[in-house]
PDB file of N, CA and C in Angstrom:
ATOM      1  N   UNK A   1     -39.599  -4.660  -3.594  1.00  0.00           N
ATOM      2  CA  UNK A   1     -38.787  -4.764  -2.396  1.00  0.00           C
ATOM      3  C   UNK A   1     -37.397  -5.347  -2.719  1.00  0.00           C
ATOM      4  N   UNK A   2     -37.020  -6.335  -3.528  1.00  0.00           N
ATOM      5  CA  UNK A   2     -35.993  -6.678  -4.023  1.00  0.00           C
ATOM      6  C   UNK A   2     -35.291  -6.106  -4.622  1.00  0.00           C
ATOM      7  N   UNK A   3     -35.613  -5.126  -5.693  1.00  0.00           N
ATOM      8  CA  UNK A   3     -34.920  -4.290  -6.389  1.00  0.00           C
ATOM      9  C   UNK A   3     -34.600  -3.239  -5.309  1.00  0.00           C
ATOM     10  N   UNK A   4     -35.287  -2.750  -4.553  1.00  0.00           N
ATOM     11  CA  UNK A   4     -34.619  -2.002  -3.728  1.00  0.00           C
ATOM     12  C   UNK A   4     -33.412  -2.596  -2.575  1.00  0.00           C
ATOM     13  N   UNK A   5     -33.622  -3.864  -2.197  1.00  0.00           N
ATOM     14  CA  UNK A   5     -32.782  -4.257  -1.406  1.00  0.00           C
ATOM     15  C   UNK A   5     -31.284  -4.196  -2.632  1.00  0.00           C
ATOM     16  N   UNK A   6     -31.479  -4.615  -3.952  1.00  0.00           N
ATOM     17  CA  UNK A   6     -30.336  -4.938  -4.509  1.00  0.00           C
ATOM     18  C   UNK A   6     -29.636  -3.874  -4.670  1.00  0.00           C
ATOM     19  N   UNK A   7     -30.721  -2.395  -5.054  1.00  0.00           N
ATOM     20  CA  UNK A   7     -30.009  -1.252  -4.866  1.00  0.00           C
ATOM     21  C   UNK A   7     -29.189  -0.813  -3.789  1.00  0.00           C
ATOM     22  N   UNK A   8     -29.885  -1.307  -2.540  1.00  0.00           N
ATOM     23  CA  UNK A   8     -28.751  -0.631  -1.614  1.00  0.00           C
ATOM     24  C   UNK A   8     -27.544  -1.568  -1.805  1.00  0.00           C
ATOM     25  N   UNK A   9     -28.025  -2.422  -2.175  1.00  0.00           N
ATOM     26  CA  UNK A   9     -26.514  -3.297  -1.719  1.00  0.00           C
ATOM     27  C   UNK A   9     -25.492  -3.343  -3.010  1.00  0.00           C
ATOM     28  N   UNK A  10     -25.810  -2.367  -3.905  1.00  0.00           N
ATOM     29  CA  UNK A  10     -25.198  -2.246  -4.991  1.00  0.00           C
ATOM     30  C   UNK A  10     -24.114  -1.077  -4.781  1.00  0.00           C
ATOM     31  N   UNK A  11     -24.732  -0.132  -3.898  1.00  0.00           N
ATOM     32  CA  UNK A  11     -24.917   1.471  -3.735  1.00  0.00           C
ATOM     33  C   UNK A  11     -23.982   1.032  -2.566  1.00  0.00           C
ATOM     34  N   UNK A  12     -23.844   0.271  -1.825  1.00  0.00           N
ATOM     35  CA  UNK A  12     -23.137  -0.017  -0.603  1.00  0.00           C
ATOM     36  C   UNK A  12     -21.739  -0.664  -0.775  1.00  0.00           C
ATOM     37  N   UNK A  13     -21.998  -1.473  -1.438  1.00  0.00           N
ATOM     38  CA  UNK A  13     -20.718  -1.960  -2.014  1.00  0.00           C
ATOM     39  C   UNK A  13     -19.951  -1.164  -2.767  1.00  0.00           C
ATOM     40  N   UNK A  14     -20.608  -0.139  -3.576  1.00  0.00           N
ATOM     41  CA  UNK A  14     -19.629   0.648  -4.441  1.00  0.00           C
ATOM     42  C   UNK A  14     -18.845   1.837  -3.073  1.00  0.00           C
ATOM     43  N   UNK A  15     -19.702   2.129  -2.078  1.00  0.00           N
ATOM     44  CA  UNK A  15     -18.978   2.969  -1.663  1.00  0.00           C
ATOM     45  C   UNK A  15     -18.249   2.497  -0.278  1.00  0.00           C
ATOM     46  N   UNK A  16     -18.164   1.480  -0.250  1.00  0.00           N
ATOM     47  CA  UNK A  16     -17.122   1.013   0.893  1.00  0.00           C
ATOM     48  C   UNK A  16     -15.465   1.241   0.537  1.00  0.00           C
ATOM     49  N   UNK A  17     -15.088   0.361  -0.683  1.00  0.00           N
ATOM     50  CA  UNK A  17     -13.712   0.810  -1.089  1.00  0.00           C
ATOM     51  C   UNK A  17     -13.567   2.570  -1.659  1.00  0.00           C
ATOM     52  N   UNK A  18     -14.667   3.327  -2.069  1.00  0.00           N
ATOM     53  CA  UNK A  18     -14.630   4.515  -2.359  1.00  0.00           C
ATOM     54  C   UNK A  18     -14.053   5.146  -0.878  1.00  0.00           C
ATOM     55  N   UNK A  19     -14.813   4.914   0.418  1.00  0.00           N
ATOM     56  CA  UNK A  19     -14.644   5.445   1.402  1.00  0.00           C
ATOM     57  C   UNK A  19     -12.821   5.186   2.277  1.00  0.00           C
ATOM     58  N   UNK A  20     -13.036   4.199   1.876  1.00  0.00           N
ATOM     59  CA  UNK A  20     -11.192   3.715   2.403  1.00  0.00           C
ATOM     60  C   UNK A  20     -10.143   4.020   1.897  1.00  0.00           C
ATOM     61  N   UNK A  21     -10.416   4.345  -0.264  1.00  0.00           N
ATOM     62  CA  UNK A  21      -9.444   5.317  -0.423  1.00  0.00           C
ATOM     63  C   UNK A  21      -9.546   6.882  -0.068  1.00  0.00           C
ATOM     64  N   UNK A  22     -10.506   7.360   0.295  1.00  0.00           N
ATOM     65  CA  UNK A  22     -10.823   8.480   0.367  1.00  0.00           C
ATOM     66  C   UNK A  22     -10.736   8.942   1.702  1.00  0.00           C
ATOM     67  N   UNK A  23     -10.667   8.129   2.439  1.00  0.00           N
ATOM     68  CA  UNK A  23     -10.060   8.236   3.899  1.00  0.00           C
ATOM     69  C   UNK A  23      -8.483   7.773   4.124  1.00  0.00           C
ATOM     70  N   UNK A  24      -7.757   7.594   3.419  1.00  0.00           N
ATOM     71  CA  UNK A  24      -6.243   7.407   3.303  1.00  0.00           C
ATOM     72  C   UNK A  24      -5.564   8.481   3.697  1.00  0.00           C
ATOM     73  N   UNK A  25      -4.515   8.562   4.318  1.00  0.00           N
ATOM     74  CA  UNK A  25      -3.266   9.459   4.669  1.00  0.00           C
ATOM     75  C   UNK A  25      -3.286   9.887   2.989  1.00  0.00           C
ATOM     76  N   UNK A  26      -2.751  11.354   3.112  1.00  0.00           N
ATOM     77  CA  UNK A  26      -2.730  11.319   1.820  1.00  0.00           C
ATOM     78  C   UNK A  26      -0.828  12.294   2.346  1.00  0.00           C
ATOM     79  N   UNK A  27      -0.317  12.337   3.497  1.00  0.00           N
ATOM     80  CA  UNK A  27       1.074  12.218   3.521  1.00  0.00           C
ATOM     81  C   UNK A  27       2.274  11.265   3.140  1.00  0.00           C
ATOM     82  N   UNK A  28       3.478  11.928   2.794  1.00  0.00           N
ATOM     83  CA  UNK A  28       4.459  10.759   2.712  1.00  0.00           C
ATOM     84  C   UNK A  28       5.503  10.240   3.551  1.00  0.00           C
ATOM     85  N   UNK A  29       5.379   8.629   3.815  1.00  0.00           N
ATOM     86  CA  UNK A  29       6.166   8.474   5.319  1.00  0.00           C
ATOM     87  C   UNK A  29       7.532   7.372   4.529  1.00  0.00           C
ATOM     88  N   UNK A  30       8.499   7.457   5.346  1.00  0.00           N
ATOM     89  CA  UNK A  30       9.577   6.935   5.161  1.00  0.00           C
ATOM     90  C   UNK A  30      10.248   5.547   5.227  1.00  0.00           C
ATOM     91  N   UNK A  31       9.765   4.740   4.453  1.00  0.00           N
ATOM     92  CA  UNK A  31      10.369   3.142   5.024  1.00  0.00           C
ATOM     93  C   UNK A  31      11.659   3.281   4.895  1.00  0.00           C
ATOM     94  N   UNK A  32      12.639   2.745   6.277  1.00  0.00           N
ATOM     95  CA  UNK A  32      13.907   2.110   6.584  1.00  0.00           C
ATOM     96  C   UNK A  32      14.119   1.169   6.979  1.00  0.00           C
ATOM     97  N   UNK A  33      14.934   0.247   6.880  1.00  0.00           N
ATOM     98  CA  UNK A  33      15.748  -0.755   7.375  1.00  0.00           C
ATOM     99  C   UNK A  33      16.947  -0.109   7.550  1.00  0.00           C
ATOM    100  N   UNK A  34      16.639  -0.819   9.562  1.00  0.00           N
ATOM    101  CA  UNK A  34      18.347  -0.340   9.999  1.00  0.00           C
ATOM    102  C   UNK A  34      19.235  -1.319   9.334  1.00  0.00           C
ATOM    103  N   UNK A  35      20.590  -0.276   8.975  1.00  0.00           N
ATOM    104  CA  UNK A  35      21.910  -0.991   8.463  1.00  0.00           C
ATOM    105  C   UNK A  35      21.856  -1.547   6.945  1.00  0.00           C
ATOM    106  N   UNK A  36      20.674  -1.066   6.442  1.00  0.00           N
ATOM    107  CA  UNK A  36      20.467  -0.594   4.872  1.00  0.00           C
ATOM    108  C   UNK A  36      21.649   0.171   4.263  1.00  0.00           C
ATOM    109  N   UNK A  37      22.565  -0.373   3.092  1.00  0.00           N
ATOM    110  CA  UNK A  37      23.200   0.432   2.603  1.00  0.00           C
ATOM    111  C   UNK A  37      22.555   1.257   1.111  1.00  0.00           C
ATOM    112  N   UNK A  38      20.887   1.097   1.012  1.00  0.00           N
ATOM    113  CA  UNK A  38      20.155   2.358  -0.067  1.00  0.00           C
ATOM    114  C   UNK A  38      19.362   3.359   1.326  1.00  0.00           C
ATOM    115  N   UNK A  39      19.284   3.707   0.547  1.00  0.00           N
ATOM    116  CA  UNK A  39      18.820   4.969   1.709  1.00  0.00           C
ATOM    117  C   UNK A  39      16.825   4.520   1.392  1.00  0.00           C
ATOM    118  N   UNK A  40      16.632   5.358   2.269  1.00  0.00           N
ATOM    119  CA  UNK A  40      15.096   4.734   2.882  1.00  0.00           C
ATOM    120  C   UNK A  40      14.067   5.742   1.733  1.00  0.00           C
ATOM    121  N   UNK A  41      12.626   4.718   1.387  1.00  0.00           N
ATOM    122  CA  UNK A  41      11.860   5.123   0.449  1.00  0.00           C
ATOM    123  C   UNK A  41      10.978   5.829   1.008  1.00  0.00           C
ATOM    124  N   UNK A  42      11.063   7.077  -0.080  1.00  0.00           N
ATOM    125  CA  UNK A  42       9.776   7.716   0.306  1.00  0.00           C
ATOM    126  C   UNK A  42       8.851   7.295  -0.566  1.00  0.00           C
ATOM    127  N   UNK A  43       7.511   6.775   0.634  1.00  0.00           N
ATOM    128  CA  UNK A  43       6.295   6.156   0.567  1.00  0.00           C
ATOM    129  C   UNK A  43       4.849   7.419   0.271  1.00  0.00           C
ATOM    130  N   UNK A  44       4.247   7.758  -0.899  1.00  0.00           N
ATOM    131  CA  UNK A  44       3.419   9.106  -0.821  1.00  0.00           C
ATOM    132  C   UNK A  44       2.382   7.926  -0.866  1.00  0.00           C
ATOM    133  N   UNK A  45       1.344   8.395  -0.167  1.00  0.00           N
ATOM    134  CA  UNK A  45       0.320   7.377   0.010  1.00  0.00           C
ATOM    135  C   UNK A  45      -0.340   8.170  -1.147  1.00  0.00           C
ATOM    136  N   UNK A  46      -0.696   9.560  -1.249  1.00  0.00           N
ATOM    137  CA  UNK A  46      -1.246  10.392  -2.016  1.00  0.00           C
ATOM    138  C   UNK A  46      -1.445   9.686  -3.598  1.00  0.00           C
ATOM    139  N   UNK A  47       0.178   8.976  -4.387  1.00  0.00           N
ATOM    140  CA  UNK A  47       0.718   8.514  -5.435  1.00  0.00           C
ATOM    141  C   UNK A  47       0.251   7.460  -5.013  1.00  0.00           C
ATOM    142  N   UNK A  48      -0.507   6.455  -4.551  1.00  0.00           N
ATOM    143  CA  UNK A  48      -0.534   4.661  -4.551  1.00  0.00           C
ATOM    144  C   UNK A  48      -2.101   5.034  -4.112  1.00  0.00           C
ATOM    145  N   UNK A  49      -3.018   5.181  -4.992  1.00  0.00           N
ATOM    146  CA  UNK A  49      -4.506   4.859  -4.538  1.00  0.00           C
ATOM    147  C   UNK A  49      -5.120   3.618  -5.344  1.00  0.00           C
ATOM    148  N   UNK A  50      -5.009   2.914  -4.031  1.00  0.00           N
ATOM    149  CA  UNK A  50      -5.859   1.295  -4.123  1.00  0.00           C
ATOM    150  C   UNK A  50      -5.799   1.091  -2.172  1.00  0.00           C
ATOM    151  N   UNK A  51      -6.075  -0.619  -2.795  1.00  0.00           N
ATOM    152  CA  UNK A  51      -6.844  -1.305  -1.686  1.00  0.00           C
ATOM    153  C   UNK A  51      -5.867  -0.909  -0.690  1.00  0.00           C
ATOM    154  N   UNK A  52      -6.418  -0.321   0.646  1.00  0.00           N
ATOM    155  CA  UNK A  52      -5.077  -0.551   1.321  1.00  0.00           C
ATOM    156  C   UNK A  52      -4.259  -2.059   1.898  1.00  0.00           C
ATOM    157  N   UNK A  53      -5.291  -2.727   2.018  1.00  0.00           N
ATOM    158  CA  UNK A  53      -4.970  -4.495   2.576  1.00  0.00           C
ATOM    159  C   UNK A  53      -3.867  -4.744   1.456  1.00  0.00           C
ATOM    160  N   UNK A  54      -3.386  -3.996   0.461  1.00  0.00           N
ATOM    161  CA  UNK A  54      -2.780  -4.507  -0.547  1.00  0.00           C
ATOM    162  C   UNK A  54      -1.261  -4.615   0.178  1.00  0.00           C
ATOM    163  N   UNK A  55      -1.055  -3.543   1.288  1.00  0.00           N
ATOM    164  CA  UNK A  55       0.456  -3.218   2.120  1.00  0.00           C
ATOM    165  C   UNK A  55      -0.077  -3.882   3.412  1.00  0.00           C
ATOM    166  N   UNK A  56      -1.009  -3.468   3.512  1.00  0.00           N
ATOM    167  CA  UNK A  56      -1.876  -3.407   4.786  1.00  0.00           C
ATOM    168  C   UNK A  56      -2.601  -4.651   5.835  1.00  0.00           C
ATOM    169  N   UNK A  57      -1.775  -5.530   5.104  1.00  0.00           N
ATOM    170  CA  UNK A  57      -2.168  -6.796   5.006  1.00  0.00           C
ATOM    171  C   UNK A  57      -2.950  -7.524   6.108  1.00  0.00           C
ATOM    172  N   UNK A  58      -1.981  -6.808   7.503  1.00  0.00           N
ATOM    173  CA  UNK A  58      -2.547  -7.205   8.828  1.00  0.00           C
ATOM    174  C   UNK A  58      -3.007  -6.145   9.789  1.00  0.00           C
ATOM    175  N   UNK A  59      -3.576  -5.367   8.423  1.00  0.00           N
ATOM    176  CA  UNK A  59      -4.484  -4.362   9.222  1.00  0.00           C
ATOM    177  C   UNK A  59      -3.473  -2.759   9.153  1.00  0.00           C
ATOM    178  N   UNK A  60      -4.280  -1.853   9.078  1.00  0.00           N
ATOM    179  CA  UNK A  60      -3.743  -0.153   9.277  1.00  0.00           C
ATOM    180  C   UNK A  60      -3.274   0.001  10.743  1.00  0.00           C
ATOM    181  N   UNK A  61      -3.315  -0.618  11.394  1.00  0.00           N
ATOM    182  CA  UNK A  61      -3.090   0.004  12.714  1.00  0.00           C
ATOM    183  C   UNK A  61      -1.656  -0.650  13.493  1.00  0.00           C
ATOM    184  N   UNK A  62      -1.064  -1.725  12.437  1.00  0.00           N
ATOM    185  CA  UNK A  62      -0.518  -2.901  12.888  1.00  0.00           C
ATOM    186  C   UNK A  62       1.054  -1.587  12.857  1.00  0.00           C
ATOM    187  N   UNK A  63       1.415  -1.018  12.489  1.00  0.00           N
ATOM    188  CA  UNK A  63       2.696   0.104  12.452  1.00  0.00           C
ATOM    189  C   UNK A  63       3.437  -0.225  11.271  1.00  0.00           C
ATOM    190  N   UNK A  64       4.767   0.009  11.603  1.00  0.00           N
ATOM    191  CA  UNK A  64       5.177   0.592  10.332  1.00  0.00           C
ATOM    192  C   UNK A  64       5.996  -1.062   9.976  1.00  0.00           C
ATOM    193  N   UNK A  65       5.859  -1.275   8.239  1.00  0.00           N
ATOM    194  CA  UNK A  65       6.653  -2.573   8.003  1.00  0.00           C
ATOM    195  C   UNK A  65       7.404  -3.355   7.860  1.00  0.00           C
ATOM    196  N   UNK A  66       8.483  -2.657   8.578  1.00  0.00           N
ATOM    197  CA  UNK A  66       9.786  -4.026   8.947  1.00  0.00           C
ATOM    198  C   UNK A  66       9.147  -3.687  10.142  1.00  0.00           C
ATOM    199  N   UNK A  67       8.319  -3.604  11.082  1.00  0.00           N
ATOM    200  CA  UNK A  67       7.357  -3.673  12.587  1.00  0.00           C
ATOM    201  C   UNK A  67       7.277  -5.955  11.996  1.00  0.00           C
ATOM    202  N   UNK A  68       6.672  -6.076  10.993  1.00  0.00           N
ATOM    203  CA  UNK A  68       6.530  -7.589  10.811  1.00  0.00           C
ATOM    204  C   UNK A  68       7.604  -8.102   9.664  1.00  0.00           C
ATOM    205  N   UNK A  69       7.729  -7.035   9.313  1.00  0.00           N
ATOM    206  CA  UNK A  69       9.023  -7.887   7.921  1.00  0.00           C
ATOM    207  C   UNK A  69      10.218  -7.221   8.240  1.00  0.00           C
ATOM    208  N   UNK A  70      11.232  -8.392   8.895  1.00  0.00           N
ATOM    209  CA  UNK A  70      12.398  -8.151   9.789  1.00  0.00           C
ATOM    210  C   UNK A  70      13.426  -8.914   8.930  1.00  0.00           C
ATOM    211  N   UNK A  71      14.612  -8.282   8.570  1.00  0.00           N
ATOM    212  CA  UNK A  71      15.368  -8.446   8.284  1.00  0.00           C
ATOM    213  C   UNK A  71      15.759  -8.867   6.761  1.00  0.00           C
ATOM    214  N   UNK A  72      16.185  -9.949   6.357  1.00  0.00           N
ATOM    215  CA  UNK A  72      16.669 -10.266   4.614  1.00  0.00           C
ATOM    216  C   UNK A  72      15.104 -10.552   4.093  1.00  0.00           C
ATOM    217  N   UNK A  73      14.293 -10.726   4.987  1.00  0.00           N
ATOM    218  CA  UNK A  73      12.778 -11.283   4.832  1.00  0.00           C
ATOM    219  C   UNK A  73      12.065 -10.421   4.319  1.00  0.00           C
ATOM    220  N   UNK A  74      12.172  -9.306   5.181  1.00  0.00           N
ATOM    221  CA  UNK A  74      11.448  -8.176   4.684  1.00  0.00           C
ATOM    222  C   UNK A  74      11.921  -7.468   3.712  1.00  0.00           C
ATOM    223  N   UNK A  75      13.197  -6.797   3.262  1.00  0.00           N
ATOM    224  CA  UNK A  75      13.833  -6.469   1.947  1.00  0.00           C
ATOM    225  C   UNK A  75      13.015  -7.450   0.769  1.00  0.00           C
ATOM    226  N   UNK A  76      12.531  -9.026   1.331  1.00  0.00           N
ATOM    227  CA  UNK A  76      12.235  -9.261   0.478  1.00  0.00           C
ATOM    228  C   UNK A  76      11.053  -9.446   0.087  1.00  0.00           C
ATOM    229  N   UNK A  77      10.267  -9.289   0.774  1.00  0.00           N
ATOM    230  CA  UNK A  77       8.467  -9.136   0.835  1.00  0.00           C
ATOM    231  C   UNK A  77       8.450  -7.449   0.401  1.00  0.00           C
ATOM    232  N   UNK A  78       9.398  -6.840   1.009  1.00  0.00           N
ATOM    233  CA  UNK A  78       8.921  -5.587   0.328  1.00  0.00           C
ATOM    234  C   UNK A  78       9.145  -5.198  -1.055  1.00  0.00           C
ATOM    235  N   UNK A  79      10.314  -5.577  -1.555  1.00  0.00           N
ATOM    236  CA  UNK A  79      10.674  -5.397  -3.127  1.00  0.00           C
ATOM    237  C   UNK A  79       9.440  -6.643  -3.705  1.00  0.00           C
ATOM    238  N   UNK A  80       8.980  -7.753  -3.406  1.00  0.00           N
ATOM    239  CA  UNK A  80       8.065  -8.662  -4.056  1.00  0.00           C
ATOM    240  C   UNK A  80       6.902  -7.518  -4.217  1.00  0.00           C
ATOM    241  N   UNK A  81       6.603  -7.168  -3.161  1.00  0.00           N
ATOM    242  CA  UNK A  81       5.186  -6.593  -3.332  1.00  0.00           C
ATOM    243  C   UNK A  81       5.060  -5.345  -3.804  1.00  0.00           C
ATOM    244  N   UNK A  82       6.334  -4.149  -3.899  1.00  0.00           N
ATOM    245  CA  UNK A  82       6.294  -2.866  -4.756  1.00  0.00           C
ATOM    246  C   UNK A  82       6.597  -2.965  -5.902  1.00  0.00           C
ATOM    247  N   UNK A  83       7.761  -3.966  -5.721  1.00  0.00           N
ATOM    248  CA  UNK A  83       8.133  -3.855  -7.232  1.00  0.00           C
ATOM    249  C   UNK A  83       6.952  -4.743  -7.956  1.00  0.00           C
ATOM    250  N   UNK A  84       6.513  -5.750  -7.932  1.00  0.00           N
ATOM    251  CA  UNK A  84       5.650  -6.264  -8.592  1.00  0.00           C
ATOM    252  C   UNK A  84       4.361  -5.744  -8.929  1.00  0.00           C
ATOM    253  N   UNK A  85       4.035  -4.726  -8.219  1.00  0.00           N
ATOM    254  CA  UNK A  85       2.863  -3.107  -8.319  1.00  0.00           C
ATOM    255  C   UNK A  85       3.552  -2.894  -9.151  1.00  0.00           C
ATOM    256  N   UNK A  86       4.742  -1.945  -8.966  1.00  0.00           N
ATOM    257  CA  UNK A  86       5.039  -1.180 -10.317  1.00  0.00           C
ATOM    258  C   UNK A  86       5.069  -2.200 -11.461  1.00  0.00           C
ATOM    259  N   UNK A  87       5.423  -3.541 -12.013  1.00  0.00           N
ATOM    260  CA  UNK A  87       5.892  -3.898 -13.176  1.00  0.00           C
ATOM    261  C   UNK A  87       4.376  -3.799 -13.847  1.00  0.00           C
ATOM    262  N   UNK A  88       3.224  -4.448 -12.914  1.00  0.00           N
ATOM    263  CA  UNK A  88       2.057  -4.499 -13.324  1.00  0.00           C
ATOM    264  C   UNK A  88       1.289  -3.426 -13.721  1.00  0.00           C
ATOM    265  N   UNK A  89       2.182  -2.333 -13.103  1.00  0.00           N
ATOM    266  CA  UNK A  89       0.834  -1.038 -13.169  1.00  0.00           C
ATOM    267  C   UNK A  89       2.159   0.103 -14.026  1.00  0.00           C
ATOM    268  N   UNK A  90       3.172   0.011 -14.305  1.00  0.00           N
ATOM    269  CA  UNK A  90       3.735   0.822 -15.155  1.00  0.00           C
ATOM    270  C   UNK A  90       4.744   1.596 -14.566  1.00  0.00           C
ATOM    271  N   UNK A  91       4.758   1.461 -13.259  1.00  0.00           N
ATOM    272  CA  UNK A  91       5.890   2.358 -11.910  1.00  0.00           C
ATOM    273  C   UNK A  91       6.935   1.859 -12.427  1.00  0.00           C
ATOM    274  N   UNK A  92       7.773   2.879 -11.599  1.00  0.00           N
ATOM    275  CA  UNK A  92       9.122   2.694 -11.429  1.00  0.00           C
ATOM    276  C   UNK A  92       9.879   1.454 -11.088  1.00  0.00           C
ATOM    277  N   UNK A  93      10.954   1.172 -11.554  1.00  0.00           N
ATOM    278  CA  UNK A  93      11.390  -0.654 -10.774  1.00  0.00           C
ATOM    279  C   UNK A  93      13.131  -0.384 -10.841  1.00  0.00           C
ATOM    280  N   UNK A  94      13.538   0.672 -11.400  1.00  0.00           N
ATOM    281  CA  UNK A  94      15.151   0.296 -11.019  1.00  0.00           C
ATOM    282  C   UNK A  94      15.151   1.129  -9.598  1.00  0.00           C
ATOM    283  N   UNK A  95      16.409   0.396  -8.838  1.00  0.00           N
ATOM    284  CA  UNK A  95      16.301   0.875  -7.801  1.00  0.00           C
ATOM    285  C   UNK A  95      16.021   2.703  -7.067  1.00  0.00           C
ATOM    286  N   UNK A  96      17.339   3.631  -8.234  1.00  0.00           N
ATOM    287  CA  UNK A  96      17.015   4.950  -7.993  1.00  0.00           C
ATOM    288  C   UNK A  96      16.179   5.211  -7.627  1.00  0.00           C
ATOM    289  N   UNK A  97      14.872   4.969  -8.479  1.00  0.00           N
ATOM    290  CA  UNK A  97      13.668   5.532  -8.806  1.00  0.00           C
ATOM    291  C   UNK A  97      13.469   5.865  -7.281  1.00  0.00           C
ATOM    292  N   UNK A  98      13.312   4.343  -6.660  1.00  0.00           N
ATOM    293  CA  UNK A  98      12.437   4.942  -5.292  1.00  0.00           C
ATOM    294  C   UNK A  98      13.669   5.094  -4.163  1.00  0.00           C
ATOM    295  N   UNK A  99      14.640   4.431  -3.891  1.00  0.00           N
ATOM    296  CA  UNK A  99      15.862   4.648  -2.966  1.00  0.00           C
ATOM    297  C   UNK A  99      16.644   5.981  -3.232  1.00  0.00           C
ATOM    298  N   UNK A 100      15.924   7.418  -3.171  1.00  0.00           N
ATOM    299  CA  UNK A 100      16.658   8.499  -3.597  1.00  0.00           C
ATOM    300  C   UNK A 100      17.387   8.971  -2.405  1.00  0.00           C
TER     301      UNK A 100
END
């Protein structure tokens, strides 16, 4: 009975984060800041498969993110948290790359 309980809960756990990337937008949407002088990133959710809580912080449903990261704040929570993805994971980090 134990080994089976551990199985499911082995079997369950593996497919919870399986199911959340696999249920992801797999379109690409546009972050702007008004009165930005780089032009606005295109975001491919398709290209970024992980946790979503990783952007997602206060939930998928919360809208789009200067919706909570407003102003010099958010320029700067958002370059902390992409750019620091890419340095870790091998992405892009000069600005071009993603401000095309």
């Amino acid at each position: 009975m134990k080994k089976r309980f551990l199985a499911f809960f082995i079997a369950a756990a593996m497919a919870i984060p399986i199911a959340l990337i696999a249920g992801a937008p797999s379109g690409t949407i546009k972050i702007t800041k008004s009165g930005s002088k780089k032009s606005a990133v295109a975001f491919s959710h398709g290209n970024h498969k992980f946790d979503c809580k990783k952007c997602h912080h206060k939930g998928v449903d919360t809208g789009k993110c200067m919706g909570c990261h407003k102003g010099a704040k958010g320029k700067k929570a958002l370059h902390k948290n992409c750019r620091g993805c890419h340095k870790a994971k091998g992405g892009p980090t000069k600005c071009r790359a993603c401000h095309k």
